[in-house]
Protein backbone atom coordinates (compact mmCIF):
# COMPACT_ATOMS: atom_id res chain seq x y z
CA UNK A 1 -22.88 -2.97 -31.80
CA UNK A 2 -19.49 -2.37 -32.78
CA UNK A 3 -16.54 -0.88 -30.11
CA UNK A 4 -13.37 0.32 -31.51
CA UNK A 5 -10.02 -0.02 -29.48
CA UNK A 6 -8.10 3.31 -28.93
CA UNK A 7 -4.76 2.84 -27.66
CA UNK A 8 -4.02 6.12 -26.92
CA UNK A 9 -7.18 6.24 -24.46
CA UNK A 10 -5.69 3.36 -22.78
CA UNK A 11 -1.93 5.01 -22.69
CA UNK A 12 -3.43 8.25 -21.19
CA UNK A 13 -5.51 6.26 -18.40
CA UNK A 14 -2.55 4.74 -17.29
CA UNK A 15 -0.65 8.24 -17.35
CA UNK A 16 -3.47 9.64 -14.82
CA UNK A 17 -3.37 6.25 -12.33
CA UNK A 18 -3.14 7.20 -8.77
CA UNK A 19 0.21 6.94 -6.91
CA UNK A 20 1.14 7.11 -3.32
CA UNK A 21 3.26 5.99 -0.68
CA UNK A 22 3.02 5.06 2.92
CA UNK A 23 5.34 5.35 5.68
CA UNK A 24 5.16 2.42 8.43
CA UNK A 25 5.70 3.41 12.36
CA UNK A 26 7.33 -0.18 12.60
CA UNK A 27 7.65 0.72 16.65
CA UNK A 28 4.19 0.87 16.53
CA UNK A 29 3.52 -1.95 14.38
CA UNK A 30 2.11 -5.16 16.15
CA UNK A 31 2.56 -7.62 13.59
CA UNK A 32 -1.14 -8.65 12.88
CA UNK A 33 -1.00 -8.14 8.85
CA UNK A 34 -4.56 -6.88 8.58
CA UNK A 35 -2.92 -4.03 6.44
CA UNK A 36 -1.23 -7.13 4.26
CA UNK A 37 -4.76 -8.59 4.01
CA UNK A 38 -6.02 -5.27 2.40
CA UNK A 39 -3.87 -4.05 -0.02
CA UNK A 40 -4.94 -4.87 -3.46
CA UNK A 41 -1.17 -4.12 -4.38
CA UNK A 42 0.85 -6.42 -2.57
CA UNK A 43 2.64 -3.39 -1.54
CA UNK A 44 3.64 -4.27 1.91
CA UNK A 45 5.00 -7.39 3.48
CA UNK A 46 6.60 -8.23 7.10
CA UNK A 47 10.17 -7.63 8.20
CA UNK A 48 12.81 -10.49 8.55
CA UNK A 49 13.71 -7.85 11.71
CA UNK A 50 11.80 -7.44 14.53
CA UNK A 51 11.30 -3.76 16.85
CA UNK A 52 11.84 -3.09 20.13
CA UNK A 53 8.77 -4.86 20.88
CA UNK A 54 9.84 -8.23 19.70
CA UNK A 55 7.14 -8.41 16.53
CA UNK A 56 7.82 -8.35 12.93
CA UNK A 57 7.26 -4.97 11.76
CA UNK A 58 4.95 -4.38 7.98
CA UNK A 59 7.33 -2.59 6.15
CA UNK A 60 6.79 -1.06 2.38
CA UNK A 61 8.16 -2.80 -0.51
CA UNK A 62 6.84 -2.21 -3.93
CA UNK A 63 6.44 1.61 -5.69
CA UNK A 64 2.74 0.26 -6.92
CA UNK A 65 1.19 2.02 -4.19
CA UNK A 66 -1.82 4.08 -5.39
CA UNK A 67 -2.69 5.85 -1.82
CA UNK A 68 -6.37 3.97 -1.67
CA UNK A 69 -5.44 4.35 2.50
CA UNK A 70 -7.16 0.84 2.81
CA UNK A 71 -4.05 -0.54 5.40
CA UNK A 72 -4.17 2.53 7.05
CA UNK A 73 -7.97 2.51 7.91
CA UNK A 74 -7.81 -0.98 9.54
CA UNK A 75 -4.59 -0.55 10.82
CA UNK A 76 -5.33 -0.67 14.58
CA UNK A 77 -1.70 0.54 15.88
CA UNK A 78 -2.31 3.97 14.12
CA UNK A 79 1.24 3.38 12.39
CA UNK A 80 0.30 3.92 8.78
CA UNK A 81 0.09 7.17 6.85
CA UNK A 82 -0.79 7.84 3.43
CA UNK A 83 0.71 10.32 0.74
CA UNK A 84 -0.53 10.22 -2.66
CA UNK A 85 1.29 12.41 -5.34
């Protein structure tokens, strides 16, 4: 069996990869890094700062969001939301 390469397959897969972005509600946000645990990105870390509750807030930090929703779905504060372009 023989495969050939095409680089231009791989160039136009890349071209058509998901993107997104979330927004945190980082008054809402409780600290417990279950959406950290979940994001196959590494997209989101937690705050040096902390919100009016006294925890340190998720916050977004890297544009290689693809929208998969994963951290908001076990986000149990209801602070995440999804936008995928």
């Amino acid at each position: 069996m023989l495969i050939i390469s095409n680089p231009e397959k791989k160039s136009i897969r890349k071209a058509m990869a998901a993107k997104g972005k979330i927004t945190i509600d980082q008054g809402l946000c409780k600290s417990c890094e279950l959406c950290i645990t979940v994001c196959p990105e590494k997209a989101i870390r937690i705050a040096e700062s902390f919100n009016h509750r006294g925890y340190h807030p998720a916050e977004f930090i890297v544009e290689t969001c693809k929208g998969c929703s994963l951290c908001a779905v076990m986000c149990p504060e209801v602070a995440i939301e999804v936008y995928r372009e």
